[in-house]
N, C-alpha and C. Protein backbone atom coordinates (compact mmCIF):
# COMPACT_ATOMS: atom_id res chain seq x y z
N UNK A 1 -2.83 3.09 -3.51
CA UNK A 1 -2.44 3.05 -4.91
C UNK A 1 -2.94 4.29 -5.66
N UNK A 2 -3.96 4.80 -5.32
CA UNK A 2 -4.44 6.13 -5.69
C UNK A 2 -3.98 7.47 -4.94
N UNK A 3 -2.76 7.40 -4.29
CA UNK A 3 -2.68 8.05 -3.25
C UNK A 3 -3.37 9.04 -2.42
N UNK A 4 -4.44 8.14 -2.05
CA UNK A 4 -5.67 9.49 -1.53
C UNK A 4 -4.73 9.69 0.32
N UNK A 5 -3.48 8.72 0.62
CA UNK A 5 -2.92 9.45 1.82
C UNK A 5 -2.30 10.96 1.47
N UNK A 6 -2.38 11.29 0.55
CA UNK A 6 -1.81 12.66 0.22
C UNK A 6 -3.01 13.42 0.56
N UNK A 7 -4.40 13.30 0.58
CA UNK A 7 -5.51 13.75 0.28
C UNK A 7 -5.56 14.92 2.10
N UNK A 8 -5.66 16.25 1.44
CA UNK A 8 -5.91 16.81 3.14
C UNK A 8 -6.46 16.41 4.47
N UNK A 9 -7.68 15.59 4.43
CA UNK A 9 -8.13 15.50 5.03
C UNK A 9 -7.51 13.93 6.01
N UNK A 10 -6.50 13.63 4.98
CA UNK A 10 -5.52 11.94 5.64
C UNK A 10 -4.79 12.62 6.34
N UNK A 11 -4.29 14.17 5.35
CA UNK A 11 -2.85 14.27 5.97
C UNK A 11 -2.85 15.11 7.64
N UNK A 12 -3.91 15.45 7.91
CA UNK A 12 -4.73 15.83 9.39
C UNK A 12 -4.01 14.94 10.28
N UNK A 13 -4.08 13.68 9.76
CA UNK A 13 -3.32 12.72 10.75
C UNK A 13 -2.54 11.83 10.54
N UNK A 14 -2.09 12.26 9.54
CA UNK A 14 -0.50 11.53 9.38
C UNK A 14 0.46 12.79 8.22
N UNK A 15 0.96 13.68 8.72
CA UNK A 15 1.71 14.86 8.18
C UNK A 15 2.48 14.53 7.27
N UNK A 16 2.87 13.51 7.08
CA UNK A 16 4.06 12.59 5.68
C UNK A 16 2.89 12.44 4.80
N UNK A 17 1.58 12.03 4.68
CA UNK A 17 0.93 11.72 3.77
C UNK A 17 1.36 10.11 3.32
N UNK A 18 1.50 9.36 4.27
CA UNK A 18 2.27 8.23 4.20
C UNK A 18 1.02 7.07 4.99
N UNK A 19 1.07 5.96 4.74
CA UNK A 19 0.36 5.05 5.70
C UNK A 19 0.67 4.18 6.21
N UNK A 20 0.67 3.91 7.64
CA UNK A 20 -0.36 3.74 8.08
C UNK A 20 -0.42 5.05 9.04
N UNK A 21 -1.87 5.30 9.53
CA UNK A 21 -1.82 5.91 10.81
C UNK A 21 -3.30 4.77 11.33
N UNK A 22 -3.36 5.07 12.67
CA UNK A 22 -5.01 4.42 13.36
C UNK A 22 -4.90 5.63 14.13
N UNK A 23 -6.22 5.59 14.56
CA UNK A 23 -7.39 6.07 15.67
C UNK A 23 -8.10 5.27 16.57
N UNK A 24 -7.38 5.55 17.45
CA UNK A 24 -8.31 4.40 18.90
C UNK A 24 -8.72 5.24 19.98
N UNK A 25 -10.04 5.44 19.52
CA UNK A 25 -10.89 6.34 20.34
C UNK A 25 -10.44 8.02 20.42
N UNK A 26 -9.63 8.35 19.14
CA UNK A 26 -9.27 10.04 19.38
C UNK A 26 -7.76 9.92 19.77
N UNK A 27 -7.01 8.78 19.88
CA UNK A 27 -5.39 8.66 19.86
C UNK A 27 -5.41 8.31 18.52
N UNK A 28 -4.48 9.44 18.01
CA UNK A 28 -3.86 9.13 16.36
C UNK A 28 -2.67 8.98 16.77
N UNK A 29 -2.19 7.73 16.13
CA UNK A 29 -0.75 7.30 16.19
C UNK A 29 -0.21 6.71 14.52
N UNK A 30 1.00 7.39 14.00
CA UNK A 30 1.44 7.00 12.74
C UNK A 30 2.49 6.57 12.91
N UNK A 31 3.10 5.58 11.88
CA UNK A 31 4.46 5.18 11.85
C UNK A 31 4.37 3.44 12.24
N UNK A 32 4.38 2.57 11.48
CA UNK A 32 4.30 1.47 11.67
C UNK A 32 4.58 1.02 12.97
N UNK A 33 6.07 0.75 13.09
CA UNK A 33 6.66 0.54 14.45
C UNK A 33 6.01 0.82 15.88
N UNK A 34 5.81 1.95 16.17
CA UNK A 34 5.21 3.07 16.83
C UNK A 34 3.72 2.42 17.19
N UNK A 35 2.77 1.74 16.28
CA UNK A 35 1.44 1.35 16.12
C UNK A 35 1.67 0.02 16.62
N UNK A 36 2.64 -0.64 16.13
CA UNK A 36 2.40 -2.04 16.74
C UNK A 36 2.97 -2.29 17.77
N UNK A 37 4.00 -1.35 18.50
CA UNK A 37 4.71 -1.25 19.90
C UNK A 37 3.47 -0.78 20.87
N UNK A 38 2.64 0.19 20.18
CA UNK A 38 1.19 0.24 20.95
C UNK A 38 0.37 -0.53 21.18
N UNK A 39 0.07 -1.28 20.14
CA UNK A 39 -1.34 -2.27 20.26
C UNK A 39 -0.38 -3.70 20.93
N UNK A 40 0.85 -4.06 20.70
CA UNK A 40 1.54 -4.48 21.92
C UNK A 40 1.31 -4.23 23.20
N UNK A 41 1.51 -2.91 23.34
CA UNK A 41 1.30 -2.77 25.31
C UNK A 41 0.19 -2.65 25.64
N UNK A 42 -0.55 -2.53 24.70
CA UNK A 42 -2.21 -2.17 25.36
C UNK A 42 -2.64 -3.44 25.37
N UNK A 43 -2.48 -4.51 24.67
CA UNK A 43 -2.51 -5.99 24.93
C UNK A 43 -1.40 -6.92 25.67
N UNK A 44 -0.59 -6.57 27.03
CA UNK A 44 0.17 -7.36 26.80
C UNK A 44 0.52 -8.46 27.14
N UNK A 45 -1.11 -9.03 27.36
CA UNK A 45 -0.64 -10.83 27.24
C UNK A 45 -0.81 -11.83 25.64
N UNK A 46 -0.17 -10.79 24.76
CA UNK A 46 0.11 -10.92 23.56
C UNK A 46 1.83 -11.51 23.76
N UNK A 47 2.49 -10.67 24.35
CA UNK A 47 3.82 -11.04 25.01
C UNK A 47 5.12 -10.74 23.73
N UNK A 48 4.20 -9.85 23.19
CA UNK A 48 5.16 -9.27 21.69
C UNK A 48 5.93 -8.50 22.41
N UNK A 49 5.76 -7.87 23.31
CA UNK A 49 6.98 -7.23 23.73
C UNK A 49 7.49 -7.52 25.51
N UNK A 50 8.53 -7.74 25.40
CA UNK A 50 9.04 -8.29 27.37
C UNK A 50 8.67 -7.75 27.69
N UNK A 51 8.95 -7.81 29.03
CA UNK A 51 8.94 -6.39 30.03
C UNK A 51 9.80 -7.15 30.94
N UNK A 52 10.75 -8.15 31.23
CA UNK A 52 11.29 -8.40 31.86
C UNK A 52 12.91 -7.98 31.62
N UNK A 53 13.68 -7.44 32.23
CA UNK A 53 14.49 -6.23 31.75
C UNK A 53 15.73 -7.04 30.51
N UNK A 54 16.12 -8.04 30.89
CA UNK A 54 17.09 -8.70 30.37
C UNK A 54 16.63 -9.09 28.69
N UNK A 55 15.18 -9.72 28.89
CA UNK A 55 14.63 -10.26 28.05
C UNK A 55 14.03 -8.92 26.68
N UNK A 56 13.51 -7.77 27.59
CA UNK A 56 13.78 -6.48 26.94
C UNK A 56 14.58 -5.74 26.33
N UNK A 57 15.66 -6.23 26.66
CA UNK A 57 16.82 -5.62 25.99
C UNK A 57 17.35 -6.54 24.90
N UNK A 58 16.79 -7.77 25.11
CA UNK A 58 17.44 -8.50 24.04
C UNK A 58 16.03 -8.03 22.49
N UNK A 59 14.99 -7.84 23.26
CA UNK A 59 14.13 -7.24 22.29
C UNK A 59 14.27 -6.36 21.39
N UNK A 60 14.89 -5.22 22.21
CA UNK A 60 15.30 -4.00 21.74
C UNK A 60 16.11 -4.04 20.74
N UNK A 61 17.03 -5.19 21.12
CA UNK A 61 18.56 -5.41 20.17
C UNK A 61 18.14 -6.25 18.88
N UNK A 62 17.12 -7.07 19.10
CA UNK A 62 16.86 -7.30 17.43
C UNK A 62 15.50 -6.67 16.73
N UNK A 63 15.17 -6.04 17.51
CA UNK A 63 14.25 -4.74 16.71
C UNK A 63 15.21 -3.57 16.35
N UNK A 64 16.69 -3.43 16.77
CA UNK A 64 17.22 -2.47 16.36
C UNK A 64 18.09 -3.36 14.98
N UNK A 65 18.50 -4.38 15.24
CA UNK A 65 19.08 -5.11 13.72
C UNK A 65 17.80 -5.43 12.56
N UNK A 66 16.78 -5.30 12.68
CA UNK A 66 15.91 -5.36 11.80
C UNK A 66 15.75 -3.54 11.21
N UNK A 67 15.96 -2.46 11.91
CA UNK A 67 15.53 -1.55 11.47
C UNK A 67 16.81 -1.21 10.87
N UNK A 68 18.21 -1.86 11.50
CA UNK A 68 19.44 -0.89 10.83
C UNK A 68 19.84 -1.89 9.79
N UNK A 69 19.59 -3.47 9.78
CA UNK A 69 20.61 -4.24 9.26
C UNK A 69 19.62 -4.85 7.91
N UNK A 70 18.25 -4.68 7.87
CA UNK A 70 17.42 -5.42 7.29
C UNK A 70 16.60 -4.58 6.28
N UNK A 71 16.00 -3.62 7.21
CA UNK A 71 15.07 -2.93 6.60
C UNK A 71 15.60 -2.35 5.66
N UNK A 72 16.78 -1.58 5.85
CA UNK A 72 17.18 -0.45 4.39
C UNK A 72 17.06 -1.04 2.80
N UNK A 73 17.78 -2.29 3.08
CA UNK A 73 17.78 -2.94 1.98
C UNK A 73 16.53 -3.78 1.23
N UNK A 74 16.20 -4.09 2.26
CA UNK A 74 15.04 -5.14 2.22
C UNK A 74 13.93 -4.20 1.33
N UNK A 75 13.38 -2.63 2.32
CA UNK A 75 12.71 -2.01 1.48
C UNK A 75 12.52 -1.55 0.45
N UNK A 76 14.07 -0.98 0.01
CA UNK A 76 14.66 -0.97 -1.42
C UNK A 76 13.92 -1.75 -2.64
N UNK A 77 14.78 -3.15 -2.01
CA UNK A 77 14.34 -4.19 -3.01
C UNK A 77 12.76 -4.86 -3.39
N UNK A 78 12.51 -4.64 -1.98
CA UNK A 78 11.17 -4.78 -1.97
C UNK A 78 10.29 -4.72 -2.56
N UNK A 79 10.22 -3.01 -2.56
CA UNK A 79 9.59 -2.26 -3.31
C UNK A 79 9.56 -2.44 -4.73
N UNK A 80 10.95 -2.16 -5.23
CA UNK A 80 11.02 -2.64 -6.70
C UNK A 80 10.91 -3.59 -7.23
N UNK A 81 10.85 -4.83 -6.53
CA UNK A 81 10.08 -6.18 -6.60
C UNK A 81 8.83 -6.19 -6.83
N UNK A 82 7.63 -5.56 -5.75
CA UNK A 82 6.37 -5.33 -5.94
C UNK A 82 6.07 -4.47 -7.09
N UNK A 83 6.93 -3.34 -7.30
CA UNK A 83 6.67 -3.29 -8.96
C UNK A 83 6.64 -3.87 -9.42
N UNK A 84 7.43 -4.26 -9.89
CA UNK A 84 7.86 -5.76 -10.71
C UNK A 84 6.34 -6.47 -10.92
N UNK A 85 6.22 -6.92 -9.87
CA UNK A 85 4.87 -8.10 -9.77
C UNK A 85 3.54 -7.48 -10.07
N UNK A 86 3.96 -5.91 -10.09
CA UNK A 86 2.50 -5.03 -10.58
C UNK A 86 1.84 -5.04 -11.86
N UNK A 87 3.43 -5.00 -12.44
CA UNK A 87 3.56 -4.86 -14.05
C UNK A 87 3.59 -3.30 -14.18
N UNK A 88 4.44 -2.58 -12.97
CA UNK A 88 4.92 -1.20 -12.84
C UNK A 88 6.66 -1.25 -13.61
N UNK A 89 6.46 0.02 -13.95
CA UNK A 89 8.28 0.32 -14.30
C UNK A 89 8.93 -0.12 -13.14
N UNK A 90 10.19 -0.97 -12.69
CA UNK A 90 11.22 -1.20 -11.44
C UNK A 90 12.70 -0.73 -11.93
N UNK A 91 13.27 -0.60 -10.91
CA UNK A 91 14.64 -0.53 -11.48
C UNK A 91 15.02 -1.64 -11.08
N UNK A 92 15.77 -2.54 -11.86
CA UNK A 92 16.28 -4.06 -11.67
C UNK A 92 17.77 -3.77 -10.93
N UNK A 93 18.29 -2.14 -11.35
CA UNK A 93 19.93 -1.91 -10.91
C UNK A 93 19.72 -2.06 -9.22
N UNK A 94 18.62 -1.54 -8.39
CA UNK A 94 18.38 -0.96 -7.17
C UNK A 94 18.16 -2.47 -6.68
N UNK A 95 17.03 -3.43 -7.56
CA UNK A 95 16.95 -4.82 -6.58
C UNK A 95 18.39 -5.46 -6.67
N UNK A 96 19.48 -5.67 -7.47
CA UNK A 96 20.70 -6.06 -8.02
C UNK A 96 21.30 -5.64 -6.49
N UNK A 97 21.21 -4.47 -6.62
CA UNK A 97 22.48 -3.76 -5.57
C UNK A 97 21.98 -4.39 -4.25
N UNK A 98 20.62 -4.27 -3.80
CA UNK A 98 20.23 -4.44 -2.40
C UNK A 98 19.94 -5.75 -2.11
N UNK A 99 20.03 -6.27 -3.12
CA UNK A 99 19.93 -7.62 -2.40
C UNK A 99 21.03 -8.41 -2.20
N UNK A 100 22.16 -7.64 -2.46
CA UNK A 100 23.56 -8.02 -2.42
C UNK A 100 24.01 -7.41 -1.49
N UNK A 101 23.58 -6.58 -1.11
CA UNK A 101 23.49 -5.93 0.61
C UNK A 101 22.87 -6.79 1.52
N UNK A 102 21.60 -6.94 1.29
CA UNK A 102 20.72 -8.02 2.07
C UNK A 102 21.40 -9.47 2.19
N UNK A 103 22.04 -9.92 1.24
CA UNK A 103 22.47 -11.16 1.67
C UNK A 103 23.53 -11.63 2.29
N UNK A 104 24.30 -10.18 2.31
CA UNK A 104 25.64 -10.33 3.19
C UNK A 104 24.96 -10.16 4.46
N UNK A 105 23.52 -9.85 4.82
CA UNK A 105 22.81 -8.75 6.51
C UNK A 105 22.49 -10.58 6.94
N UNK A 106 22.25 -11.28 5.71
CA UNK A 106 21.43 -12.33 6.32
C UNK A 106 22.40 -13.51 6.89
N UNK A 107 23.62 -13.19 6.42
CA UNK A 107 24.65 -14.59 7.21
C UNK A 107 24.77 -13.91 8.48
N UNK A 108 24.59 -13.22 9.05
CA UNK A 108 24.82 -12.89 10.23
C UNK A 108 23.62 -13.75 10.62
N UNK A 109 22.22 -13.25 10.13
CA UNK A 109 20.81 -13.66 10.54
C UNK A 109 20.98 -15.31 10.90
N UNK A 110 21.73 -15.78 9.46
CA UNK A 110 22.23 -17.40 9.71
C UNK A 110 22.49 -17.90 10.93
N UNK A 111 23.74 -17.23 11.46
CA UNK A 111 24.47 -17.30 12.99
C UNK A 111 23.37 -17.29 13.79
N UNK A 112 22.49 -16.10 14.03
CA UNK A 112 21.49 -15.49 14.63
C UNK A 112 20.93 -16.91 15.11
N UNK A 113 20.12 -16.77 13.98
CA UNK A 113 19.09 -18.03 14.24
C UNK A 113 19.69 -19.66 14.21
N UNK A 114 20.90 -19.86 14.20
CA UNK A 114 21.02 -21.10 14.63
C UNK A 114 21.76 -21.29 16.00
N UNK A 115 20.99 -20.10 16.78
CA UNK A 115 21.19 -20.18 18.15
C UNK A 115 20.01 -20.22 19.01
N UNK A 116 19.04 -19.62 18.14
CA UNK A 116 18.02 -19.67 18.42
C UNK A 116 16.47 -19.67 18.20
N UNK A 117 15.43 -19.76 18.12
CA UNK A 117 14.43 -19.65 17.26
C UNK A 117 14.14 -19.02 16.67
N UNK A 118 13.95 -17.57 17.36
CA UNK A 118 13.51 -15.92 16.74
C UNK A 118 14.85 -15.30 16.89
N UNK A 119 15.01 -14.03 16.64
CA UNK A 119 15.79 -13.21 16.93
C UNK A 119 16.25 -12.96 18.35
N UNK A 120 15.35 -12.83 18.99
CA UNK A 120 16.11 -12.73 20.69
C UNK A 120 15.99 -13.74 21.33
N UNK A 121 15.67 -15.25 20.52
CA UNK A 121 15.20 -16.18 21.77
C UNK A 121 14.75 -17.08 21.60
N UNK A 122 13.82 -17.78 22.18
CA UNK A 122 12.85 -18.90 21.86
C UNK A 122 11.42 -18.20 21.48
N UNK A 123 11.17 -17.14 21.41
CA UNK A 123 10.22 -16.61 21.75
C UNK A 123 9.60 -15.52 20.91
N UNK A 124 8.64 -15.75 20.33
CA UNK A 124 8.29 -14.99 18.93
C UNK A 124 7.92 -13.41 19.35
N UNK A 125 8.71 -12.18 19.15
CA UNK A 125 8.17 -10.93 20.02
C UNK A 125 8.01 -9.91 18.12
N UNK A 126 7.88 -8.91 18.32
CA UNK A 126 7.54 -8.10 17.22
C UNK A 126 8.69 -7.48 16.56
N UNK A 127 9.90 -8.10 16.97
CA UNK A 127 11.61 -7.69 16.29
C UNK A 127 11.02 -8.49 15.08
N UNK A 128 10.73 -9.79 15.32
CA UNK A 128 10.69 -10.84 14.66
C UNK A 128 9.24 -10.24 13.39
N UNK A 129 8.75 -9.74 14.20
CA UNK A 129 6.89 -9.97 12.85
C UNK A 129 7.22 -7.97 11.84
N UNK A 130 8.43 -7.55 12.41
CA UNK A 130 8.79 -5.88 11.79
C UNK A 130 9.40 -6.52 10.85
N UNK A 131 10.12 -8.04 10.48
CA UNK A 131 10.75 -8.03 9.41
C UNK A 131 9.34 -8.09 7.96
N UNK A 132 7.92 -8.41 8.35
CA UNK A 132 7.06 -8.31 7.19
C UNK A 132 6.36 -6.95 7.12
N UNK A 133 6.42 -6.72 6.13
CA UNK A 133 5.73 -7.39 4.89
C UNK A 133 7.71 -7.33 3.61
N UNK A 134 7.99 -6.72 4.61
CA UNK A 134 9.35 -6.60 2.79
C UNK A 134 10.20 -7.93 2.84
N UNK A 135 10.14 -8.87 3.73
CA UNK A 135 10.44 -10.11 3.69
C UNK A 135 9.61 -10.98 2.73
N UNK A 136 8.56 -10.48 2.81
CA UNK A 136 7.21 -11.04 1.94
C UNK A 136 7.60 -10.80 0.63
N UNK A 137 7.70 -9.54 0.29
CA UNK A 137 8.08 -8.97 -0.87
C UNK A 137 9.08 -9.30 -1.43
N UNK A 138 10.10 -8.95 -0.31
CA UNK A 138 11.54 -10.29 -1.36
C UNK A 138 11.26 -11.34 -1.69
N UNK A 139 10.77 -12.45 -0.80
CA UNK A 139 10.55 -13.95 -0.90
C UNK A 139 9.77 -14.03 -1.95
N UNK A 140 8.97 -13.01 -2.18
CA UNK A 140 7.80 -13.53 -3.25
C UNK A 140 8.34 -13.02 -5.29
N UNK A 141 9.26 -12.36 -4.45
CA UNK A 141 10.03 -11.67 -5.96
C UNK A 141 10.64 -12.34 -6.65
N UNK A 142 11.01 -13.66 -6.52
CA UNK A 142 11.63 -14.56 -7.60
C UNK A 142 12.59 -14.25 -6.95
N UNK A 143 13.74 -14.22 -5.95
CA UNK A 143 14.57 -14.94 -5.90
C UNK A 143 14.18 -16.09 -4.31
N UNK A 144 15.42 -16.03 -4.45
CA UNK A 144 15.51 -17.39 -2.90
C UNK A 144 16.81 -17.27 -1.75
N UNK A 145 16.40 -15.50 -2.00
CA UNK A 145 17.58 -14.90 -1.15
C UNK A 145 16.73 -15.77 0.61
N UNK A 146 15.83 -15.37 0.86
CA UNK A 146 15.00 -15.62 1.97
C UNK A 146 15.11 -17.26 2.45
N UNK A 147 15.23 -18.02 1.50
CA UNK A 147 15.17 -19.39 1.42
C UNK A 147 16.62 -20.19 1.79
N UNK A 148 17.47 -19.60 1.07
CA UNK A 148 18.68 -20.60 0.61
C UNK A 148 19.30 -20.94 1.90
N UNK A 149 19.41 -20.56 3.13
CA UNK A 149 20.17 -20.55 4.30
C UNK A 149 19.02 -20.84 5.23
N UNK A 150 19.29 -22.39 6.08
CA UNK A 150 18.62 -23.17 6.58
C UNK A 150 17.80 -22.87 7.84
N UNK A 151 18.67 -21.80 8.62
CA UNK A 151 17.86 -21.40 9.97
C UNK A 151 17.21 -19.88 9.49
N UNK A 152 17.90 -19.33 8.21
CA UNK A 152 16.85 -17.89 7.83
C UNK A 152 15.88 -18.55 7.42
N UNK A 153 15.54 -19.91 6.25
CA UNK A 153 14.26 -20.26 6.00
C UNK A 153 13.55 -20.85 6.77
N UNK A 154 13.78 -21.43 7.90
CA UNK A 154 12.96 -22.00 8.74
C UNK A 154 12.13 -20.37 9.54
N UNK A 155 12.66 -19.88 9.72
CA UNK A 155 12.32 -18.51 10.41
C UNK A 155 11.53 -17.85 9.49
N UNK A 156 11.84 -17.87 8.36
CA UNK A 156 11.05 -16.89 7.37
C UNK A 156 10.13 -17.54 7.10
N UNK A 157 9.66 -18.76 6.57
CA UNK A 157 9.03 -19.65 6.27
C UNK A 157 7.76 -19.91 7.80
N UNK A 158 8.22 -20.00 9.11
CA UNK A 158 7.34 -19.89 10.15
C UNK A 158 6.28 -18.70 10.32
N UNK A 159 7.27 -17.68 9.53
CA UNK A 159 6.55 -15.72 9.69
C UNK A 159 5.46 -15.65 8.73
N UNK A 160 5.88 -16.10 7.40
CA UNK A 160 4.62 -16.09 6.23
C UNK A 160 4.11 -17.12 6.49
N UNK A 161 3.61 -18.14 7.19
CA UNK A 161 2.61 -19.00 7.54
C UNK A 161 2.31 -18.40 8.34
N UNK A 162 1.83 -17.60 9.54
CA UNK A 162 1.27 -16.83 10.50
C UNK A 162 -0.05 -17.11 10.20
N UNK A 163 -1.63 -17.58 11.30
CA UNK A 163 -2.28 -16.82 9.95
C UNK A 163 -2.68 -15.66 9.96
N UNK A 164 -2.26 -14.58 10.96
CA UNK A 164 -2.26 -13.54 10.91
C UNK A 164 -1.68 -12.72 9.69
N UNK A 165 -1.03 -12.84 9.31
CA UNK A 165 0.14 -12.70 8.12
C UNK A 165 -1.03 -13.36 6.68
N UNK A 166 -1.00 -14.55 6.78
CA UNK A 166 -2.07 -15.52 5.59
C UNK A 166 -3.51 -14.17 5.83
N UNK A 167 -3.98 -13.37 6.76
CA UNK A 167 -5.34 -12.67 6.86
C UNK A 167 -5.13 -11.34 6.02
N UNK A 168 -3.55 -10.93 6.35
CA UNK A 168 -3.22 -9.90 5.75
C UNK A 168 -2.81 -9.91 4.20
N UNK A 169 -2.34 -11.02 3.82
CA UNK A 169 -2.26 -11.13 2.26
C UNK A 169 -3.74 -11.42 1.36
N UNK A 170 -4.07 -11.53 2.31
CA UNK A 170 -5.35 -12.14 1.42
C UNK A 170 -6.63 -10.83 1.97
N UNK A 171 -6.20 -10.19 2.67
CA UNK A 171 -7.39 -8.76 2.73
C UNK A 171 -8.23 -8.82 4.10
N UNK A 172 -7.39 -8.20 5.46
CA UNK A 172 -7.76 -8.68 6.48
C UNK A 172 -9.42 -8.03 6.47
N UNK A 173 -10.78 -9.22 7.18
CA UNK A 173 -11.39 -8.83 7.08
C UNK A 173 -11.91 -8.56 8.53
N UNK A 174 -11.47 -9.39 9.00
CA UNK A 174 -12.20 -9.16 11.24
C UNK A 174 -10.57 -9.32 11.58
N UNK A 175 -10.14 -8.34 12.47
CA UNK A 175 -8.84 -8.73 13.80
C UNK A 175 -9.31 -9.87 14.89
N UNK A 176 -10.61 -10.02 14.67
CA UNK A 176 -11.22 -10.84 16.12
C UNK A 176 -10.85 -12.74 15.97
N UNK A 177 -10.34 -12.92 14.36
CA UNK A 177 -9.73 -14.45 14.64
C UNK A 177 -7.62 -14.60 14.35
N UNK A 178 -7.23 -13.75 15.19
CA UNK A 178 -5.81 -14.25 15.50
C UNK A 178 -5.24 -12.91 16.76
């Protein structure tokens, strides 16, 4: 909020001046995605990501509809939502537009998930946990775009109960209980 990621000595290791980056032991790695596809494989009887080829590819395919079909909009609105809730200037035209984008992305999601639990499956992998925090941010913005459609709220509604997710809204303090 102070943007000290702009600050030289951040931008050493993350060149956008953007956050997140980590350090695990002298590996700097930035870029959300990128960080949790890591701490995925370096754990992986976490089982966030397959490795069984079929089951991998179905991974791939809804980590790629979350980054092309979800995220653009989602962040948009998001964002100007969390203004909103700051008591920052928002543009109300930008949440208007994108969430009218977003809700045409989510009847597909409808279909999606009333085939199956998560996005690729029965099986909760990190396609599924990339849709937070701007899922958070919509849902929490006053509307009930996230809600109104029965297999997106059961899904969305399972993701913000996490309590991994419940550690992170509230100010994670140890990784060592989830």
């Amino acid at each position: 909020m102070k943007d000290e990621q702009k600050a030289p000595e951040y931008m050493k290791y993350q060149p956008f001046g953007q956050i997140p980056y980590i350090d695990d032991d002298g590996f700097i790695l930035y870029e959300t995605r990128a960080i949790c596809r890591y701490i995925a494989a370096k754990y992986p009887t976490s089982g966030l990501i397959p490795t069984e080829p079929k089951a991998s590819a179905l991974f791939e395919q809804a980590a790629s509809v979350e980054i092309t079909n979800f995220d653009p909009s989602a962040s948009k609105a998001g964002v100007e939502l969390l203004k909103k809730t700051l008591g920052w200037p928002s543009n109300e035209a930008v949440v208007i537009e994108q969430l009218e984008i977003l809700d045409k992305k989510l009847d597909a999601y409808e279909v999606i998930l009333s085939k199956s639990h998560y996005l690729r499956g029965e099986i909760l992998t990190l396609a599924d946990l990339f849709h937070l925090p701007f899922a958070g941010f919509v849902g929490a913005g006053g509307t009930d775009i996230m809600t109104r459609r029965p297999n997106v709220a059961r899904w969305y509604n399972e993701l913000i109960s996490r309590p991994s997710w419940l550690a992170y809204k509230d100010g994670v303090k140890t990784t060592t209980e989830y």
